[in-house]
C-alpha atoms as a PDB file:
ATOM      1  CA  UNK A   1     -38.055  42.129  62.110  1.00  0.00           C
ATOM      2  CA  UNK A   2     -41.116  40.107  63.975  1.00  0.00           C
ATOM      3  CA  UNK A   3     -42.640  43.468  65.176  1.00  0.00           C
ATOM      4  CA  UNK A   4     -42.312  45.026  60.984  1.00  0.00           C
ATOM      5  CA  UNK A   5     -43.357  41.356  59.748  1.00  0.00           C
ATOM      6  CA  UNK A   6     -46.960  41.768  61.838  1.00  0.00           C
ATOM      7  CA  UNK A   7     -47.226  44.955  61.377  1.00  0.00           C
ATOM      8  CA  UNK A   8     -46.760  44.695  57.502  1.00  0.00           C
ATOM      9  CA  UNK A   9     -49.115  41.773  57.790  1.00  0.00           C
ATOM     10  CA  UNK A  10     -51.856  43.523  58.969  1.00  0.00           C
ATOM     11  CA  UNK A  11     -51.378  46.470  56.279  1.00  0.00           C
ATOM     12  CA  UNK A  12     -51.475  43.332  53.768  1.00  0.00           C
ATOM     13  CA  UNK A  13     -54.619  41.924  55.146  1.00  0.00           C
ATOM     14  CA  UNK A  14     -56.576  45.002  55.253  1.00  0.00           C
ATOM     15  CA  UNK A  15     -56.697  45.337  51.453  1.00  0.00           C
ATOM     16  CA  UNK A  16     -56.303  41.318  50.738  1.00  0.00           C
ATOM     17  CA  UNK A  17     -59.240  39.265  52.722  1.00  0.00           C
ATOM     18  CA  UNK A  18     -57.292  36.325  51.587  1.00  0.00           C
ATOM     19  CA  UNK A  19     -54.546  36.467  53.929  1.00  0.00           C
ATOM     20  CA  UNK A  20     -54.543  34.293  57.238  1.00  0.00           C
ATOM     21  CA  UNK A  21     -52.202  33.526  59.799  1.00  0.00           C
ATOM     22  CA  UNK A  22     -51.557  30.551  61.975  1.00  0.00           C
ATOM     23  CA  UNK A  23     -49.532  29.848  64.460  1.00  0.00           C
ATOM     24  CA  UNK A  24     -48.319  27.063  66.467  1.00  0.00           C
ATOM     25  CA  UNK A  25     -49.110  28.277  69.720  1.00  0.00           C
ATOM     26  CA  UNK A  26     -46.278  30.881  69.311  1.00  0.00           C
ATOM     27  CA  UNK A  27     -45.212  34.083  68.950  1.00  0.00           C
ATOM     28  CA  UNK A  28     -47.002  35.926  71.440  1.00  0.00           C
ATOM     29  CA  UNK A  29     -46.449  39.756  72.667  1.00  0.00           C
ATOM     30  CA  UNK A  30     -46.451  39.607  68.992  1.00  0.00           C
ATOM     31  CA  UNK A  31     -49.409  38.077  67.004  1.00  0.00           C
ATOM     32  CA  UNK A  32     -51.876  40.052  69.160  1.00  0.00           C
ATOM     33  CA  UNK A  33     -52.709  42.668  67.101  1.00  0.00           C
ATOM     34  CA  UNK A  34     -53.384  40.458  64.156  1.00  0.00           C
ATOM     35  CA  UNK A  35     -55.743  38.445  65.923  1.00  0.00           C
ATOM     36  CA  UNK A  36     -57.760  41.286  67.041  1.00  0.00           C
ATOM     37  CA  UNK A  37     -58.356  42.769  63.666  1.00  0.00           C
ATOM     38  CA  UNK A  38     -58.984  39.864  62.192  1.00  0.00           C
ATOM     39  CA  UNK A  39     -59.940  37.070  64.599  1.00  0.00           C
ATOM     40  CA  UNK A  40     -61.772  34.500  61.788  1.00  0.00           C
ATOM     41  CA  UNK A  41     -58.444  34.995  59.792  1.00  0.00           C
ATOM     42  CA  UNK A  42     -56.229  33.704  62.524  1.00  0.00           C
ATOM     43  CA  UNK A  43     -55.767  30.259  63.784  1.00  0.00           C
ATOM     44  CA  UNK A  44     -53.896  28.625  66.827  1.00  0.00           C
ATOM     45  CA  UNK A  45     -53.404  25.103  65.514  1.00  0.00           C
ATOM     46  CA  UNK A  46     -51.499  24.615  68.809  1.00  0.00           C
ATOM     47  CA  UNK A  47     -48.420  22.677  69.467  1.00  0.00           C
ATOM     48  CA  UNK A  48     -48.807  20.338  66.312  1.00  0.00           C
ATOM     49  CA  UNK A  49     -46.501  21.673  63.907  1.00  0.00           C
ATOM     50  CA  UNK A  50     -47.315  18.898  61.349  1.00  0.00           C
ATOM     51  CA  UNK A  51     -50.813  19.300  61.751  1.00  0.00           C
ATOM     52  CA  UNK A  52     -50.376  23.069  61.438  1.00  0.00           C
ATOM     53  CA  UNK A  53     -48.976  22.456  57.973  1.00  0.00           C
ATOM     54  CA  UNK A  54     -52.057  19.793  56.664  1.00  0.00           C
ATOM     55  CA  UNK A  55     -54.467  22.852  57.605  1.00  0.00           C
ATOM     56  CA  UNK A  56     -52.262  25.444  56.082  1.00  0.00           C
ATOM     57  CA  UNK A  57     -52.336  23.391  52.897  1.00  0.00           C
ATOM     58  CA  UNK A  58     -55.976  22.640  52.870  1.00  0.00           C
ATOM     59  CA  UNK A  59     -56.797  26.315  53.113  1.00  0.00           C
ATOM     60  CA  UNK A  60     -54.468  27.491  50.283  1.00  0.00           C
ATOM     61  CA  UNK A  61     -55.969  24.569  48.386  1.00  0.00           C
ATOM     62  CA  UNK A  62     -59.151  26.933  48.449  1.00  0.00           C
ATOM     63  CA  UNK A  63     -57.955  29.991  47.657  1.00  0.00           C
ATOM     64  CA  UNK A  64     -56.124  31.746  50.503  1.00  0.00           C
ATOM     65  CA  UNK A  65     -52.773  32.844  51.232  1.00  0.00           C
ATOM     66  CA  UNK A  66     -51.492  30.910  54.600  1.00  0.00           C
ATOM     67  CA  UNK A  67     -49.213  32.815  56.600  1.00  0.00           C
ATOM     68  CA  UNK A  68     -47.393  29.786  59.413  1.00  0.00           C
ATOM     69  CA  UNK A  69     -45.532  31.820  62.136  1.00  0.00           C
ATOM     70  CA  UNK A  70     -43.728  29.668  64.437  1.00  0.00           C
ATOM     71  CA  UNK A  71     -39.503  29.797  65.795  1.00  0.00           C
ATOM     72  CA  UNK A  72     -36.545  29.079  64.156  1.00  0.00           C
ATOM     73  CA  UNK A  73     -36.709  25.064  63.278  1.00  0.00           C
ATOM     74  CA  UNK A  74     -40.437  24.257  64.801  1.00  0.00           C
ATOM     75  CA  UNK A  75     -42.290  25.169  61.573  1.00  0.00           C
ATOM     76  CA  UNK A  76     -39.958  23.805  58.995  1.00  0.00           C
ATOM     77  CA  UNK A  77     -38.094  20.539  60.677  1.00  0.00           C
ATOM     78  CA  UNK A  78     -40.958  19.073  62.139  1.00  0.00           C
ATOM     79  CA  UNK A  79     -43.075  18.984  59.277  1.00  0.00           C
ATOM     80  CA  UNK A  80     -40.664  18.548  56.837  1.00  0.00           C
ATOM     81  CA  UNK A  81     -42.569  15.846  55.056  1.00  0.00           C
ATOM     82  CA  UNK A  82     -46.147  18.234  54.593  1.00  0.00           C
ATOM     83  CA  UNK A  83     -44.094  21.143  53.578  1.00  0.00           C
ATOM     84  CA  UNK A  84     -42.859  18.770  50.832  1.00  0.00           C
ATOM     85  CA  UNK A  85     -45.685  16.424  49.938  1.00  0.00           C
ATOM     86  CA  UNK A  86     -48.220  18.921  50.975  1.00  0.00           C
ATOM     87  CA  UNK A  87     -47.016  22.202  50.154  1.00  0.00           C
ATOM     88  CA  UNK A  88     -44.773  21.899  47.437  1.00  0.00           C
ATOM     89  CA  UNK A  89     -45.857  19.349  45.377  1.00  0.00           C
ATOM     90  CA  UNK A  90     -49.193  20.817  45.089  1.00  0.00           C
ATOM     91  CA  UNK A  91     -47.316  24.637  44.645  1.00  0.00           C
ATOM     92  CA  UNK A  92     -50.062  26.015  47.018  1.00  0.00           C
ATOM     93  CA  UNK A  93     -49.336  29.346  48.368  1.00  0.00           C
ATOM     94  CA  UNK A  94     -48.269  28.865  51.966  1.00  0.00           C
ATOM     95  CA  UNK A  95     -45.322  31.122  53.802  1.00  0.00           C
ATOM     96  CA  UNK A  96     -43.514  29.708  56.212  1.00  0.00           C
ATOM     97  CA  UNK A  97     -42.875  32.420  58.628  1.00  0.00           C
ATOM     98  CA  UNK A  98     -39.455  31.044  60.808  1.00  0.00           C
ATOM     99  CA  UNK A  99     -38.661  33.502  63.482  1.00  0.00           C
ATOM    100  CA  UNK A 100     -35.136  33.680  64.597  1.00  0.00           C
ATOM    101  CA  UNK A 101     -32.845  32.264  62.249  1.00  0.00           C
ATOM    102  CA  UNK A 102     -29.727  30.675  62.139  1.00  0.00           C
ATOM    103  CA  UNK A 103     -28.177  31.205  65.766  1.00  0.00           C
ATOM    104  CA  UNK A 104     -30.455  34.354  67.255  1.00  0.00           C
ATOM    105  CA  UNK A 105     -32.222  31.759  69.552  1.00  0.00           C
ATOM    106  CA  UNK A 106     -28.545  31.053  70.586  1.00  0.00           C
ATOM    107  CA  UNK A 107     -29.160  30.713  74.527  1.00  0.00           C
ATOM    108  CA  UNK A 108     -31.744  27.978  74.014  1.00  0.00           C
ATOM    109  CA  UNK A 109     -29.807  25.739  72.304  1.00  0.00           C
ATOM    110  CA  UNK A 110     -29.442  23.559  69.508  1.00  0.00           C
ATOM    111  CA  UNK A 111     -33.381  22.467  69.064  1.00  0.00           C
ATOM    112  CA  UNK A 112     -34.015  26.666  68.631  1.00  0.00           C
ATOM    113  CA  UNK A 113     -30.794  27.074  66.227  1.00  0.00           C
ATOM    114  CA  UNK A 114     -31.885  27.244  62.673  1.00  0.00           C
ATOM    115  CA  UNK A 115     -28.832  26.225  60.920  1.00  0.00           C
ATOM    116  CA  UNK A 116     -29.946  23.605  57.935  1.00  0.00           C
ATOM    117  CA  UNK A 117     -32.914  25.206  56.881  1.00  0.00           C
ATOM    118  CA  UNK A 118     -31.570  26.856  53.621  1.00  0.00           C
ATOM    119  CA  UNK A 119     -30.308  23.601  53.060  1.00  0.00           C
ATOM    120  CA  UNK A 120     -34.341  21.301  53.186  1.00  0.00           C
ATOM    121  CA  UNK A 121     -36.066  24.329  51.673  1.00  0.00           C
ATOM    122  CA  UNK A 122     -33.544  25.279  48.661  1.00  0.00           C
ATOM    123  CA  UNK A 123     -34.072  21.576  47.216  1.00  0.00           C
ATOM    124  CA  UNK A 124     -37.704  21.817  46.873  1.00  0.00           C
ATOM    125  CA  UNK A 125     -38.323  22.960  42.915  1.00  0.00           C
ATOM    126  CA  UNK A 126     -41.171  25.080  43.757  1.00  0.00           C
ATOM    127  CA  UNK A 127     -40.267  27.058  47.294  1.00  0.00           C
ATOM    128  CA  UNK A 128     -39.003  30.584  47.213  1.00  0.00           C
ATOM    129  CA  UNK A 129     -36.377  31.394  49.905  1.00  0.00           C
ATOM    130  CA  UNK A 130     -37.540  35.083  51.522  1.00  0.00           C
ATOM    131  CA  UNK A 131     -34.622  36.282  54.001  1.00  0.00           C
ATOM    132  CA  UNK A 132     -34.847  39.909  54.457  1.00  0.00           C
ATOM    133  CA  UNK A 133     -31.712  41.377  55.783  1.00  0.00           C
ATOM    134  CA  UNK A 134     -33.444  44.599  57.891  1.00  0.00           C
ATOM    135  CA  UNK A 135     -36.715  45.624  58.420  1.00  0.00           C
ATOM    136  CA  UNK A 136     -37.660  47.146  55.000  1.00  0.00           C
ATOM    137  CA  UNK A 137     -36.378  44.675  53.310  1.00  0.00           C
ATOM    138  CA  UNK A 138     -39.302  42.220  55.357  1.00  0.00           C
ATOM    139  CA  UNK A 139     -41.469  44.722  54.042  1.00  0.00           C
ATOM    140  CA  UNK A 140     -40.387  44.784  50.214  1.00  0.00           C
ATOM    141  CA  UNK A 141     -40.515  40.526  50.719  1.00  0.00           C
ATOM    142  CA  UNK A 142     -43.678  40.896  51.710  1.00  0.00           C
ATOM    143  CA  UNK A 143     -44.761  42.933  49.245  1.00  0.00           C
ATOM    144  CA  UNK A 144     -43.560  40.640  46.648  1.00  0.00           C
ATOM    145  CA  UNK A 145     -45.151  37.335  48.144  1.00  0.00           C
ATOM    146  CA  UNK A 146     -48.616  39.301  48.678  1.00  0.00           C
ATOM    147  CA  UNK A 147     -48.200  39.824  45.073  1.00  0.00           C
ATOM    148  CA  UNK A 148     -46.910  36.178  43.858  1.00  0.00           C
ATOM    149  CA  UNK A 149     -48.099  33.704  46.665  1.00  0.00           C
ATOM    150  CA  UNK A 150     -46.587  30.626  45.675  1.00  0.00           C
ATOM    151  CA  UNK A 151     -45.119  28.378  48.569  1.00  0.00           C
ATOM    152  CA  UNK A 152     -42.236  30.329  50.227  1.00  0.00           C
ATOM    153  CA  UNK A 153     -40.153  30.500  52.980  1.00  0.00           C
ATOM    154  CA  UNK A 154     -39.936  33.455  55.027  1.00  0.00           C
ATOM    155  CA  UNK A 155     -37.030  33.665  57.472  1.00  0.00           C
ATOM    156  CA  UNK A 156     -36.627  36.803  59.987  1.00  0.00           C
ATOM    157  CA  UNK A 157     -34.550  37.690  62.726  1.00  0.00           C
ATOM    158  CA  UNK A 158     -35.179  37.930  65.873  1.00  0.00           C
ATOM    159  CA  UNK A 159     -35.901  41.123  67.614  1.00  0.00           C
ATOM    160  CA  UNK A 160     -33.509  44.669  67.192  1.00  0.00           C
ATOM    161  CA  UNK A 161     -32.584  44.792  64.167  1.00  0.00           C
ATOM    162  CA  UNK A 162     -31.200  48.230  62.125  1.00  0.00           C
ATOM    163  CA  UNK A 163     -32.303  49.740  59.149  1.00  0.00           C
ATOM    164  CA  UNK A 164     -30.446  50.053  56.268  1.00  0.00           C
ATOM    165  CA  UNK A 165     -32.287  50.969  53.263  1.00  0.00           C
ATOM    166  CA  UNK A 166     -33.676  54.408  53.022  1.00  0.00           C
ATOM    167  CA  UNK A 167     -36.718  53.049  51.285  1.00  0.00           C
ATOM    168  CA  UNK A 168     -38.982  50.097  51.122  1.00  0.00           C
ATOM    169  CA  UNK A 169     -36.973  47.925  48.268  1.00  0.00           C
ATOM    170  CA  UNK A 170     -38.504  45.910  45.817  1.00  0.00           C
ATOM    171  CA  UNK A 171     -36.688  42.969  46.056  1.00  0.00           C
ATOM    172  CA  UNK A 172     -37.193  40.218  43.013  1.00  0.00           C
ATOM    173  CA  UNK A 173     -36.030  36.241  43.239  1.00  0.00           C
ATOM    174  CA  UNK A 174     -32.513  35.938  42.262  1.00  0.00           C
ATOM    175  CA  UNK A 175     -31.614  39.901  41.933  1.00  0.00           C
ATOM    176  CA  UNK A 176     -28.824  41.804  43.872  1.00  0.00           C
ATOM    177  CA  UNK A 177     -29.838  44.496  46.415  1.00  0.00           C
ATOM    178  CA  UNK A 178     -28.050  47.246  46.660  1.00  0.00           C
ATOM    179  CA  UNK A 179     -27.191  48.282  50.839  1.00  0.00           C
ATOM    180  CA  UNK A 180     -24.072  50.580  50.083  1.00  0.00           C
ATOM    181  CA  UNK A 181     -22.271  51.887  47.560  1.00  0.00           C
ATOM    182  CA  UNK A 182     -18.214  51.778  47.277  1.00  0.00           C
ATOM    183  CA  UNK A 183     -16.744  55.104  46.188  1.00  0.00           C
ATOM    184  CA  UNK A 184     -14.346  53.127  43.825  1.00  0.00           C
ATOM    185  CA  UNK A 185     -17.325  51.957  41.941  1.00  0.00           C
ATOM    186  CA  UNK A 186     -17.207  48.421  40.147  1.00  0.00           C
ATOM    187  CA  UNK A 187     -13.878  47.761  40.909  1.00  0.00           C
ATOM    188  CA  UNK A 188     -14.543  47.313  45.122  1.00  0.00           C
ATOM    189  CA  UNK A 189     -14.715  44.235  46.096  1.00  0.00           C
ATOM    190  CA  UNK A 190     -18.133  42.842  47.083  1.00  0.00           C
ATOM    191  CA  UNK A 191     -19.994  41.286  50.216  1.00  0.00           C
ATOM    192  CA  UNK A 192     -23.594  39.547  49.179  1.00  0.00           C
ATOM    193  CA  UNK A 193     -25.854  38.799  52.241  1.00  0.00           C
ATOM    194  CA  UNK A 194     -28.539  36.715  52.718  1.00  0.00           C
ATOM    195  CA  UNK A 195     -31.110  37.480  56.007  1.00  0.00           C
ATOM    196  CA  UNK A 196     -30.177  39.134  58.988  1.00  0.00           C
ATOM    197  CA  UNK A 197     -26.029  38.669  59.069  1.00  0.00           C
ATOM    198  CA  UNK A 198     -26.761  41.854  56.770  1.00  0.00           C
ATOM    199  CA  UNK A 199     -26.615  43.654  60.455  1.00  0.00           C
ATOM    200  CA  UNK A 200     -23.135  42.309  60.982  1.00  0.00           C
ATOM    201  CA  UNK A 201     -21.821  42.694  57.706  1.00  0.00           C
ATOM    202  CA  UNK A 202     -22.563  46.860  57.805  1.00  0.00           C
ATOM    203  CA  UNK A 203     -20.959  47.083  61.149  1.00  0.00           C
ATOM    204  CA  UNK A 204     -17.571  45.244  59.673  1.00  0.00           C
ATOM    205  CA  UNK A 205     -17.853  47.419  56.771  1.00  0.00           C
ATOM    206  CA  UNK A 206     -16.685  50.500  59.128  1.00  0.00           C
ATOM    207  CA  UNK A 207     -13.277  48.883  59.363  1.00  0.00           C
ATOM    208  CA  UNK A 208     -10.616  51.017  57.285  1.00  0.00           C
ATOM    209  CA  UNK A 209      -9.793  47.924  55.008  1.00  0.00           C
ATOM    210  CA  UNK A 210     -13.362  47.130  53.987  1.00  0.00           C
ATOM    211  CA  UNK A 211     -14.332  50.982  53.334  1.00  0.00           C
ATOM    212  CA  UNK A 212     -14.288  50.744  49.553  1.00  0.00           C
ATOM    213  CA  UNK A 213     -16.475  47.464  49.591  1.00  0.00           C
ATOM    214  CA  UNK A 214     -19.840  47.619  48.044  1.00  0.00           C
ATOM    215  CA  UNK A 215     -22.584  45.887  49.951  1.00  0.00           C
ATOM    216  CA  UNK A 216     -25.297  43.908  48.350  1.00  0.00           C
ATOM    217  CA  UNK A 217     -28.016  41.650  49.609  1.00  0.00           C
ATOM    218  CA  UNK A 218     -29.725  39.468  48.598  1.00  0.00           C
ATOM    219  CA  UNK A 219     -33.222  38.935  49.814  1.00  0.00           C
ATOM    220  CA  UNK A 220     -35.565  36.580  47.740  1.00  0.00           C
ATOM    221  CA  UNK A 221     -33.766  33.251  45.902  1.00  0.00           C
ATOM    222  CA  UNK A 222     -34.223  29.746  45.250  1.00  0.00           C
ATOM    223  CA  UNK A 223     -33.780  26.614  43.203  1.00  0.00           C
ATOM    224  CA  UNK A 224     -35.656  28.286  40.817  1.00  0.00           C
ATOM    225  CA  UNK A 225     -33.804  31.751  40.337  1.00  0.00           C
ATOM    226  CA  UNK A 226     -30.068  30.902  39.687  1.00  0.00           C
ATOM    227  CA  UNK A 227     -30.073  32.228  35.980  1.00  0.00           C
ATOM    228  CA  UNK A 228     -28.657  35.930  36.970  1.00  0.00           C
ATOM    229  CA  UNK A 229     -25.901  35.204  39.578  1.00  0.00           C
ATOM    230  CA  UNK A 230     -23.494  34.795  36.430  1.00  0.00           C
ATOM    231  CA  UNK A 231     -24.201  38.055  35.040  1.00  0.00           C
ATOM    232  CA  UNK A 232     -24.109  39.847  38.507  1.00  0.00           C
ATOM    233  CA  UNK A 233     -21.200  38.280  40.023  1.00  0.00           C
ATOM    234  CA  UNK A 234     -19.126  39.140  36.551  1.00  0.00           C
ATOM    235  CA  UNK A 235     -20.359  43.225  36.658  1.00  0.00           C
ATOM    236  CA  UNK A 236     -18.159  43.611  39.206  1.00  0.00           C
ATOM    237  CA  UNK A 237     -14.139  43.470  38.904  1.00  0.00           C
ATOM    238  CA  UNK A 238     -13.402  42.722  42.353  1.00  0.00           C
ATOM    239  CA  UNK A 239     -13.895  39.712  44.499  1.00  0.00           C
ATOM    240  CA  UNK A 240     -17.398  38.441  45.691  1.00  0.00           C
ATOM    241  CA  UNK A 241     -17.661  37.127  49.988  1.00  0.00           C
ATOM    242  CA  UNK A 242     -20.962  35.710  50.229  1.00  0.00           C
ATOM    243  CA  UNK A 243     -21.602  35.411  53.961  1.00  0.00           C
ATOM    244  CA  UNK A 244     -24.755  33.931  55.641  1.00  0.00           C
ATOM    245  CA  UNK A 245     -25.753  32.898  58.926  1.00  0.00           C
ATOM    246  CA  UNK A 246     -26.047  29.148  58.047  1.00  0.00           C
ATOM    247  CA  UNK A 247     -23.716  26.361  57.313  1.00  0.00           C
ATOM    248  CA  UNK A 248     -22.246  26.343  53.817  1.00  0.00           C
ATOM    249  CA  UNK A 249     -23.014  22.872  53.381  1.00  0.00           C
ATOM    250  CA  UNK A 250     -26.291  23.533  50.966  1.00  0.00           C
ATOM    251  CA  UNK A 251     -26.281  26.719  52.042  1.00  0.00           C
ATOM    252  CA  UNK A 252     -26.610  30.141  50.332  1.00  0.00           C
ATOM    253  CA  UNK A 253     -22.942  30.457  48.934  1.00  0.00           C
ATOM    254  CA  UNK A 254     -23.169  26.677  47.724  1.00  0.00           C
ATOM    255  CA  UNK A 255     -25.974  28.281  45.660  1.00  0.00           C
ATOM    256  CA  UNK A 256     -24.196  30.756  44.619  1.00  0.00           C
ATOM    257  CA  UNK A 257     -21.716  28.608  43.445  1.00  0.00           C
ATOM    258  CA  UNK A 258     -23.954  25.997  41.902  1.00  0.00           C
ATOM    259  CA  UNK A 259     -25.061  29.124  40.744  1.00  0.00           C
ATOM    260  CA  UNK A 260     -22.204  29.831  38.336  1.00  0.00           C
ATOM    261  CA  UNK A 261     -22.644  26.702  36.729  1.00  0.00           C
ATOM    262  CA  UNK A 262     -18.762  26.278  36.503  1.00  0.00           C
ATOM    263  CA  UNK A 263     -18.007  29.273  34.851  1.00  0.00           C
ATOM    264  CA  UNK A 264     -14.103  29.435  35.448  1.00  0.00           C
ATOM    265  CA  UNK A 265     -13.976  33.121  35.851  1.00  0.00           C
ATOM    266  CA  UNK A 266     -16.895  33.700  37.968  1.00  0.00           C
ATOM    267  CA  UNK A 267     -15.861  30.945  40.365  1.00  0.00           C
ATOM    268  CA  UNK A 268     -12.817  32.617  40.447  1.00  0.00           C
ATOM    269  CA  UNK A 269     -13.850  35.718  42.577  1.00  0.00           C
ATOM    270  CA  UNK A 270     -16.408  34.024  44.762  1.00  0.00           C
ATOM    271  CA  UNK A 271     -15.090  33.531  48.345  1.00  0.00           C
ATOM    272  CA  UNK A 272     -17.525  32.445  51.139  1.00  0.00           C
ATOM    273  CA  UNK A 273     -18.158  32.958  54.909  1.00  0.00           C
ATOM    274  CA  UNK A 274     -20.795  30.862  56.752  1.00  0.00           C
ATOM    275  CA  UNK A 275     -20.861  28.448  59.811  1.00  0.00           C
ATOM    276  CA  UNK A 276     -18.819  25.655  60.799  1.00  0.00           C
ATOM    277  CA  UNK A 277     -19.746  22.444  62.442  1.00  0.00           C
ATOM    278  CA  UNK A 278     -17.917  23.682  65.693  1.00  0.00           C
ATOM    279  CA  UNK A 279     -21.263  25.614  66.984  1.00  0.00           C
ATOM    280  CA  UNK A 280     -23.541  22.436  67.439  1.00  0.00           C
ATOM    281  CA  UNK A 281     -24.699  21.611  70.268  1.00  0.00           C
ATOM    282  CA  UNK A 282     -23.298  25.043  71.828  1.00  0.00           C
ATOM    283  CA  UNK A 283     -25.187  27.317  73.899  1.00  0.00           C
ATOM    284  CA  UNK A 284     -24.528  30.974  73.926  1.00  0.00           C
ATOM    285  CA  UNK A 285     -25.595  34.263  72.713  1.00  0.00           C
ATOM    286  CA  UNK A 286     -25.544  35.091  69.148  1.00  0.00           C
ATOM    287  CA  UNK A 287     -22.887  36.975  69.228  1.00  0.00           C
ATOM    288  CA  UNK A 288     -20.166  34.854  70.571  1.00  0.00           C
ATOM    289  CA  UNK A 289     -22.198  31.733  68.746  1.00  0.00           C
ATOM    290  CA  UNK A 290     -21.372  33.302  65.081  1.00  0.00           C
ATOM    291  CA  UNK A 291     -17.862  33.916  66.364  1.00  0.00           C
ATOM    292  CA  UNK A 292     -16.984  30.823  67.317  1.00  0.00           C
ATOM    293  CA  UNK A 293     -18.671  29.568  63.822  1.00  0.00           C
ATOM    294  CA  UNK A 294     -16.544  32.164  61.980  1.00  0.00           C
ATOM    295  CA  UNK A 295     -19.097  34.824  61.055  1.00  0.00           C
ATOM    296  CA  UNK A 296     -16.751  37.667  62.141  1.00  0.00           C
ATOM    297  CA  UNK A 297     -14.726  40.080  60.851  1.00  0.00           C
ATOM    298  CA  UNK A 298     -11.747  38.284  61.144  1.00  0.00           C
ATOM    299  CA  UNK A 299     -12.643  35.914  58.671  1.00  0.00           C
ATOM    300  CA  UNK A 300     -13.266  38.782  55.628  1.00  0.00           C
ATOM    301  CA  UNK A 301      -9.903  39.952  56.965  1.00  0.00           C
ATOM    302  CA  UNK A 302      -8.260  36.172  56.373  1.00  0.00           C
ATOM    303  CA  UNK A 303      -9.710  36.278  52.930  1.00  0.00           C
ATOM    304  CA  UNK A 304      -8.276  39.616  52.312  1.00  0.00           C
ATOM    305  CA  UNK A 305      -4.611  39.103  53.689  1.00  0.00           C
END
């Protein structure tokens, strides 16, 4: 997704002289390219993350488009009070670019592991949550901030991830994407993704009891985009798993929920799948990270039995 993100970037900035990125000394064997076509439209604001974001909003405050690129929780944590104050409150168009979210830094521990960031940036009235689930959908995110840069955050995986859409989407705040279709039609049961646990959800989705599920993502969302989840969850007859790579405390299926604004029947269908407390302070891969969390196959199963 980092590789598609630049690359994307740099399609972006050729036709949009508005565009910059900055990073916070960062994201190298990546940025590179970037910075060569473009060097007075990229910054190293080096390892001052709070910093980083006063400069970011200063330069959207004239005009451009500010893209921050930094890993998992050092662009978003650390400056938690300029992304509010600065960024938000003044709705200045400023992406947060967080590489490597919730537990695909998993080997470096709990300062890389990006689990509570749906959580800060969801609660802030003007941000728009971007969390593309493969590499077109970064693209289609993209394409939708380049045209409506307002203050988002943009959270990616890390490195490796499949494709799954045959063709760039055009993903909109709030609205269902759909990854496959169920041969039953609107009576299979549904799993909604948010970000890159879309990679894991296609590979459970080979197992003979989850064949008929459709699969949906969801890419762009926020505080602001809640108004359609009623209307989507209730177009299909069979149960809805939303499953993200996060904790569900304030995460994406709380929204979801919130979402339904206690709508008896809607609530009724939504089930959820999303970390548990047991992973922090853990060190591992990935893999056996969202395991031991409960982002596994097994769980859908649980729910199903």
């Amino acid at each position: 997704m980092r590789n598609r993100f630049i690359t994307k970037l740099i399609d972006l900035a050729h036709h949009n002289d508005k565009l910059i990125l900055v990073v916070g000394d960062l994201g190298y064997n990546v940025v590179e390219p970037f910075a060569d076509l473009f060097p007075e439209r990229f910054l190293n604001a080096g390892v001052s993350e709070q910093n980083m974001m006063g400069l970011a909003a200063g330069l959207a405050s004239e005009g451009m488009h500010v893209f921050v690129y930094s890993i998992a929780n050092f662009p978003l944590f650390r400056c938690a009070e300029q992304i509010r104050n600065d960024v938000d409150y003044h709705n200045l168009p400023v992406t947060i670019v967080s590489v490597g979210g919730g537990l695909a830094y998993g080997a470096l521990g709990y300062s890389h592991h990006a689990l509570q960031d749906y959580a800060l940036i969801r609660t802030l009235p003007n941000m728009l949550i971007a969390s593309p689930g493969d590499p077109q959908e970064v693209e289609g995110c993209l394409d939708f901030l380049n045209e409506n840069p307002q203050p988002s955050y943009l959270r990616l995986g890390k490195a490796g991830e499949k494709e799954y859409h045959s063709k760039i989407p055009k993903p909109k705040p709030g609205l269902w994407q759909t990854v496959k279709e169920s041969p039953i039609g609107s009576s299979a049961p549904t799993l909604i993704t948010t970000g890159a646990v879309l990679q894991s959800v296609m590979e459970w989705s080979k197992h003979p009891k989850l064949k008929d599920f459709q699969i949906k993502s969801l890419p762009i969302w926020g505080l602001a985009s809640k108004k359609n989840q009623i209307e989507q969850v209730m177009s299909t007859e069979g149960i809805v798993i939303t499953v993200e790579d996060h904790l569900f405390d304030a995460g994406f299926g709380s929204w979801m929920k919130e979402s339904l604004g206690g709508n008896a029947e809607a609530e009724s269908r939504l089930r959820h799948i999303a970390l548990t407390s047991e992973v922090f302070g853990l060190v591992g891969s990935q893999e056996a990270l969202n395991e031991k969390g409960g982002i596994s196959l097994e769980s859908v199963l649980k729910i199903l039995s």
